[in-house]
N, C-alpha and C. Protein backbone atom coordinates (compact mmCIF):
# COMPACT_ATOMS: atom_id res chain seq x y z
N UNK A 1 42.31 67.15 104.98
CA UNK A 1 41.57 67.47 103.78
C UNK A 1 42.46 67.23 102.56
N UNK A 2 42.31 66.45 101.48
CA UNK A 2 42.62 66.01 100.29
C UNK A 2 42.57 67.19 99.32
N UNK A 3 43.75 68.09 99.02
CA UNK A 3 43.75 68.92 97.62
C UNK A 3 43.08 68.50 96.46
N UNK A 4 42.17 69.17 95.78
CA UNK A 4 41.67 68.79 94.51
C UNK A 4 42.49 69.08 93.83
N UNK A 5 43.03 68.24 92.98
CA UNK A 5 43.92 68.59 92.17
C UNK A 5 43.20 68.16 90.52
N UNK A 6 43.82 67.78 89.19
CA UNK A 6 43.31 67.74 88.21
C UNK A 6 43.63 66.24 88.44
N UNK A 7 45.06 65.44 88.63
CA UNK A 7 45.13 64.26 88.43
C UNK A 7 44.05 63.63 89.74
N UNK A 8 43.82 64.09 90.93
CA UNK A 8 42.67 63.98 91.74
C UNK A 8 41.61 63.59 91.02
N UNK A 9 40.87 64.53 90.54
CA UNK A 9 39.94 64.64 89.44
C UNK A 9 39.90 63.73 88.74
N UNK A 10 40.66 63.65 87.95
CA UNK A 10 40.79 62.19 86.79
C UNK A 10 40.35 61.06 87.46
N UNK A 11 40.96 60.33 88.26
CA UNK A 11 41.23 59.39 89.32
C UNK A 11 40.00 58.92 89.70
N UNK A 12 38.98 60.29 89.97
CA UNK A 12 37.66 59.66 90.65
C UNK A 12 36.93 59.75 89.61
N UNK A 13 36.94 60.97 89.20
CA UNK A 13 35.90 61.31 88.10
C UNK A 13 35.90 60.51 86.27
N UNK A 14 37.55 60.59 86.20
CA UNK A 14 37.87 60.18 84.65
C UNK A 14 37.34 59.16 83.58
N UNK A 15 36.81 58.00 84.98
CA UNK A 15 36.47 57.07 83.91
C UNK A 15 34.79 57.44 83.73
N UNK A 16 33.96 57.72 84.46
CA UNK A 16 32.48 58.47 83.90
C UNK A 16 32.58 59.56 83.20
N UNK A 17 33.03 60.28 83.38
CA UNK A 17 32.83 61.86 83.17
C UNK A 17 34.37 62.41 81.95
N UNK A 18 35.04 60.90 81.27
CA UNK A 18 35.96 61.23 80.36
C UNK A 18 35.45 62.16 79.34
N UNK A 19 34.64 62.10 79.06
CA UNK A 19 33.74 63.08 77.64
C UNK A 19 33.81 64.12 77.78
N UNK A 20 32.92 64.40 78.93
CA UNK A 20 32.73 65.66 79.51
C UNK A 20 33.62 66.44 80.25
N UNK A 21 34.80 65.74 80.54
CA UNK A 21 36.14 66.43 80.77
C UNK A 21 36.51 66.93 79.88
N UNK A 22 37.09 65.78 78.71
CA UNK A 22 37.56 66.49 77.45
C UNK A 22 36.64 67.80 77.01
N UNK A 23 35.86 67.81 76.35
CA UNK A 23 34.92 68.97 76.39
C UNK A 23 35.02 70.39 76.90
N UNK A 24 35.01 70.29 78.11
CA UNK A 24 35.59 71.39 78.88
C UNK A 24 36.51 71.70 79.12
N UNK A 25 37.72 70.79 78.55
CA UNK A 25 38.85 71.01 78.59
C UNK A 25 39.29 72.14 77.41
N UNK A 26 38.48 71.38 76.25
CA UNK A 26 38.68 72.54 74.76
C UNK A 26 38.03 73.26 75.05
N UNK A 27 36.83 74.04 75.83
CA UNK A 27 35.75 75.06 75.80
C UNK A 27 36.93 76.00 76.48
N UNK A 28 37.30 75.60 77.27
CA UNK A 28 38.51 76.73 78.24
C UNK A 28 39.85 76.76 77.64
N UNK A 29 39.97 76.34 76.65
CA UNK A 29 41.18 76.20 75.67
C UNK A 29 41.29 77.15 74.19
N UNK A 30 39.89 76.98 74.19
CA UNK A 30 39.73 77.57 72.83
C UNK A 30 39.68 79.09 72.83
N UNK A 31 40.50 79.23 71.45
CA UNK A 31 40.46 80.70 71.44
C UNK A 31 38.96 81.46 71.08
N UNK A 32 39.26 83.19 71.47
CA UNK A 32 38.14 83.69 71.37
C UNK A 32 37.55 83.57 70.18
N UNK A 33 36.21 83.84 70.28
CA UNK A 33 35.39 83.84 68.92
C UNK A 33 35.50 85.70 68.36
N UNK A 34 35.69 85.62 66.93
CA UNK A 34 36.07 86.96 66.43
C UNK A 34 34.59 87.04 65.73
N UNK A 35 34.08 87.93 66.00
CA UNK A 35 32.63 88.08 65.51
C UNK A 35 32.66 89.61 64.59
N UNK A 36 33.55 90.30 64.41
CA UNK A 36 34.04 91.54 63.99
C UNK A 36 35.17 91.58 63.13
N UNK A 37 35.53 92.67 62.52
CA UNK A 37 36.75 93.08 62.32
C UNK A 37 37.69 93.67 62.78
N UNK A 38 36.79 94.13 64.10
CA UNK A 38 37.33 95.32 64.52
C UNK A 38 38.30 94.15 66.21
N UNK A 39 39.48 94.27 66.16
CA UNK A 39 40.18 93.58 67.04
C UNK A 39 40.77 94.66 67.69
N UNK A 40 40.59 94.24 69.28
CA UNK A 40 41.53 94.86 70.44
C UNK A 40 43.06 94.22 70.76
N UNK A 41 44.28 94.66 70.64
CA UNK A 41 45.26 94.57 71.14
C UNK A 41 45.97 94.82 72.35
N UNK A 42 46.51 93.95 72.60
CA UNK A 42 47.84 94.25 73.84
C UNK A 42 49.09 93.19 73.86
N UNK A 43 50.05 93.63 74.10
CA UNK A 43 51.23 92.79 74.46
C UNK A 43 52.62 92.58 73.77
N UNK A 44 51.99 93.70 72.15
CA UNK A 44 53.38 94.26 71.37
C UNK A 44 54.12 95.10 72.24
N UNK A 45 55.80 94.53 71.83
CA UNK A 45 56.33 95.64 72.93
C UNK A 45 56.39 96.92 72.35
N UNK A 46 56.76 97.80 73.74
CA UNK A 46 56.90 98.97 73.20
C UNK A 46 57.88 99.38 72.19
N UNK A 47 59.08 98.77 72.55
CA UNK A 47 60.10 99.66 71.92
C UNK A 47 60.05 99.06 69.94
N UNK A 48 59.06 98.46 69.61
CA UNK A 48 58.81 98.24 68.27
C UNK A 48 58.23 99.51 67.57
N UNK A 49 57.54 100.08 68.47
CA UNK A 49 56.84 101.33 67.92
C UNK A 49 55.52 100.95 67.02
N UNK A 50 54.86 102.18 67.16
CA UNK A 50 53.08 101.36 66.46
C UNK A 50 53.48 101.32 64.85
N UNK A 51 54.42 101.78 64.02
CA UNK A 51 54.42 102.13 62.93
C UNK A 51 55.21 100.21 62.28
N UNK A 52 55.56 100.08 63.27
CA UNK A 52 56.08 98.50 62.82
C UNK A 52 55.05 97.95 63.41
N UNK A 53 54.09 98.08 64.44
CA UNK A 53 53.13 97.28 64.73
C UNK A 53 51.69 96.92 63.86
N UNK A 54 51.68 98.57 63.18
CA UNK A 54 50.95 98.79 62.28
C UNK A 54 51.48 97.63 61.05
N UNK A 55 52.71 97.54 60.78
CA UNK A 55 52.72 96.97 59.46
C UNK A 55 53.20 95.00 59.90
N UNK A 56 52.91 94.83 61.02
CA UNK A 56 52.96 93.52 61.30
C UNK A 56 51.55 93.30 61.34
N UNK A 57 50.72 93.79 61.82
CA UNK A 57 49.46 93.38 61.25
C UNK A 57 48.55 93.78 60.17
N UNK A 58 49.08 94.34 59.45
CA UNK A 58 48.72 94.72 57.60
C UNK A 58 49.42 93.30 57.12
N UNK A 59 50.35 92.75 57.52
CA UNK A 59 50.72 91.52 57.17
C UNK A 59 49.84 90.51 56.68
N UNK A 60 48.41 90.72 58.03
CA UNK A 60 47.72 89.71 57.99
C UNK A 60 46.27 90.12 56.70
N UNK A 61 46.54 91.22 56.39
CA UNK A 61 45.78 92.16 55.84
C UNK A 61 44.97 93.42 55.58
N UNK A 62 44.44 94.39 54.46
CA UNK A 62 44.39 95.67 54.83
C UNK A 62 43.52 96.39 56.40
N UNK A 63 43.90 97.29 56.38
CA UNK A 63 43.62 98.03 57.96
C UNK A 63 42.32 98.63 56.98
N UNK A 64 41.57 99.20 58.12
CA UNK A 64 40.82 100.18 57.33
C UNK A 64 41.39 101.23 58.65
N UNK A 65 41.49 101.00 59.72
CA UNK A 65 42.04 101.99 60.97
C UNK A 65 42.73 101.64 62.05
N UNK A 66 43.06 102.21 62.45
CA UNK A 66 44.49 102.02 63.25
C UNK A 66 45.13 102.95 64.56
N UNK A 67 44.65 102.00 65.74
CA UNK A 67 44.84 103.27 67.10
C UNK A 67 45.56 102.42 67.73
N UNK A 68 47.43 103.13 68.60
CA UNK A 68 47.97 102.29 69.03
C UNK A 68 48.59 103.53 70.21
N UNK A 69 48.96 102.66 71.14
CA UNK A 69 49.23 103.71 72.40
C UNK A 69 50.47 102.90 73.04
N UNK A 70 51.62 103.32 73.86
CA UNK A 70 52.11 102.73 74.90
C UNK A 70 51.29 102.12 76.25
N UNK A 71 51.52 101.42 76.78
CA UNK A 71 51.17 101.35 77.80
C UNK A 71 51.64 102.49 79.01
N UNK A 72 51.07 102.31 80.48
CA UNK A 72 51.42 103.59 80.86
C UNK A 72 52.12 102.15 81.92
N UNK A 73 51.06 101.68 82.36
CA UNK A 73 51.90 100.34 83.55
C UNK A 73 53.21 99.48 82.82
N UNK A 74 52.93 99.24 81.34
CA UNK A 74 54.18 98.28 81.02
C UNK A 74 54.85 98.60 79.91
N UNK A 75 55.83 98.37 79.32
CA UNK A 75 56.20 98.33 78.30
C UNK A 75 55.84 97.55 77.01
N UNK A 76 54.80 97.83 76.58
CA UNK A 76 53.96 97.29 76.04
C UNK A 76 52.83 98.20 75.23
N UNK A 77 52.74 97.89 73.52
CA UNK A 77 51.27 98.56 72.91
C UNK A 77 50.43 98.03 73.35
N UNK A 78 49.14 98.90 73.35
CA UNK A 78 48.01 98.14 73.00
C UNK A 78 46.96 98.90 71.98
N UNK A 79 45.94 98.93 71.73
CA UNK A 79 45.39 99.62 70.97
C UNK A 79 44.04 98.98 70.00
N UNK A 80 43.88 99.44 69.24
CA UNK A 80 42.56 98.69 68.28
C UNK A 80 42.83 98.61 66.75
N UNK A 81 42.95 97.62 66.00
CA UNK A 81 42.62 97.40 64.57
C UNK A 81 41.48 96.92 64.16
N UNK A 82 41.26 97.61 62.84
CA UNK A 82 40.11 97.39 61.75
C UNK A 82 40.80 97.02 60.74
N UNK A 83 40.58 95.57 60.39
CA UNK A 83 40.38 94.92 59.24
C UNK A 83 39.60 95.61 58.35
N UNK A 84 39.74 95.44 57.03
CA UNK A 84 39.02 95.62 55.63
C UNK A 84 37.46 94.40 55.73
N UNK A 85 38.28 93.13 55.96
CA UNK A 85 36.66 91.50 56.37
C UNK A 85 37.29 90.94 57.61
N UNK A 86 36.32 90.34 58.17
CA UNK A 86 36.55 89.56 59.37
C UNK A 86 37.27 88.48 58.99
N UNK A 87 37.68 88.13 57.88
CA UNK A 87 38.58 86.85 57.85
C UNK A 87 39.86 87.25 57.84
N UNK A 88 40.20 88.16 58.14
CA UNK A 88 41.86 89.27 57.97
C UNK A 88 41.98 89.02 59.70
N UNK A 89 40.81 89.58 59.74
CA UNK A 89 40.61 89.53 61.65
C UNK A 89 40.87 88.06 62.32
N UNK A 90 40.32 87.06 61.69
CA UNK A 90 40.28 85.50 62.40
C UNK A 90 41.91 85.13 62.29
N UNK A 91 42.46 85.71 61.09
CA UNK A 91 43.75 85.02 60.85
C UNK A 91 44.64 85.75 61.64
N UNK A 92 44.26 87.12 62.40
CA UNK A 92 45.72 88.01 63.04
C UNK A 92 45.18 86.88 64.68
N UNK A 93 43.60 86.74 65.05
CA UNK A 93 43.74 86.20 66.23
C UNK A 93 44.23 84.70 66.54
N UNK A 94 44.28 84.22 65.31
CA UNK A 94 44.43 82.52 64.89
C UNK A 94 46.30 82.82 65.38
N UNK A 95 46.73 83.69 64.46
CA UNK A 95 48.62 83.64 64.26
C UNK A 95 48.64 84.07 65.53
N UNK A 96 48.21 85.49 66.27
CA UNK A 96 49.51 85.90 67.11
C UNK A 96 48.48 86.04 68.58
N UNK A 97 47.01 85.68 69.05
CA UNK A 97 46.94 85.68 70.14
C UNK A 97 47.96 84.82 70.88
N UNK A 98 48.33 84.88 72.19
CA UNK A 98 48.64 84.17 72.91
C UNK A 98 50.10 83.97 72.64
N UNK A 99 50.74 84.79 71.50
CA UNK A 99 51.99 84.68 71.34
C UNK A 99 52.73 85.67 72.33
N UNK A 100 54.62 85.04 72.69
CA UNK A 100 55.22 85.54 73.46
C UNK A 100 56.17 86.49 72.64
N UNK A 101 56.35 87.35 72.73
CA UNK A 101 56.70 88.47 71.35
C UNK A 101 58.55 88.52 72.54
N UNK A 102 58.80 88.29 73.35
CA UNK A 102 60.14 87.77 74.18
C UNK A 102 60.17 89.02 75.01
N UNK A 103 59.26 89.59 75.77
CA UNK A 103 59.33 90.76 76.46
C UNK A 103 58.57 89.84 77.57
N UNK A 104 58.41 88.77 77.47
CA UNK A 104 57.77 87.96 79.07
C UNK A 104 55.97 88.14 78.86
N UNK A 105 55.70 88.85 77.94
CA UNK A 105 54.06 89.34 77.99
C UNK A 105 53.36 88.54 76.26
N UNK A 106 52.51 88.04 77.14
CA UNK A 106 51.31 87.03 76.07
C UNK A 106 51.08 88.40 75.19
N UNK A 107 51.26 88.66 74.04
CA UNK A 107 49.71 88.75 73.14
C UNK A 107 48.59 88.77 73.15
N UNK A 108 47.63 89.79 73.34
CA UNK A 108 46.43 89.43 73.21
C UNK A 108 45.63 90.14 72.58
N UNK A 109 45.21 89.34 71.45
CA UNK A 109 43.86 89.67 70.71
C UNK A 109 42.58 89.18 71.01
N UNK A 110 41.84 89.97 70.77
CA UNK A 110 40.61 90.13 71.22
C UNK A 110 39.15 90.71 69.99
N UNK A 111 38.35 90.02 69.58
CA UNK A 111 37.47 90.62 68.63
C UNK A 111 36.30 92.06 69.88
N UNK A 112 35.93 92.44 69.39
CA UNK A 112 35.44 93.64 70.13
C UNK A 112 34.29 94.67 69.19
């Protein structure tokens, strides 16, 4: 039995179905859609503390609220911010989803 692999894939599929690869390639690539202000967090480390976490994302602009917790499994915040507009919100998930903050753990924002 032949592993499917992606260069597999290409090989048979690539030259019909080039479009529609690409395509699905960005649909599973692309970041979340922020439909809110209100964003879920995880993946600040802990030992920053929420009061610097708090003011790394006031960076991106005003809070209206602000809930941040340790993790209990990792060393790691997580918690919820409220933006003042959703465009405060698009720009914290645009800059720091998916970022590696050097504790080994992604970033993740999330609209909610």
């Amino acid at each position: 039995m032949i592993k499917q692999t992606p260069k597999v894939a290409m090989q048979r599929y690539g030259k019909d179905y080039k479009g529609l690869i690409r395509q699905c390639e960005a649909a599973l690539s692309a970041p979340p859609p922020v439909n809110t202000p209100k964003i879920k967090f995880s993946g600040f480390p802990a030992n920053m503390g929420s009061d610097a976490c708090r003011m790394t994302l006031e960076s991106i602009g005003p809070i209206t609220s602000f809930d941040c917790e340790a993790s209990e499994d990792l060393p790691i915040l997580t918690g919820v911010v409220e933006f003042e507009d959703i465009e405060a919100a698009k720009r914290a998930v645009s800059q720091y989803n998916g970022m590696d903050m050097g504790m080994g753990t992604l970033l993740e924002l999330s609209s909610i």
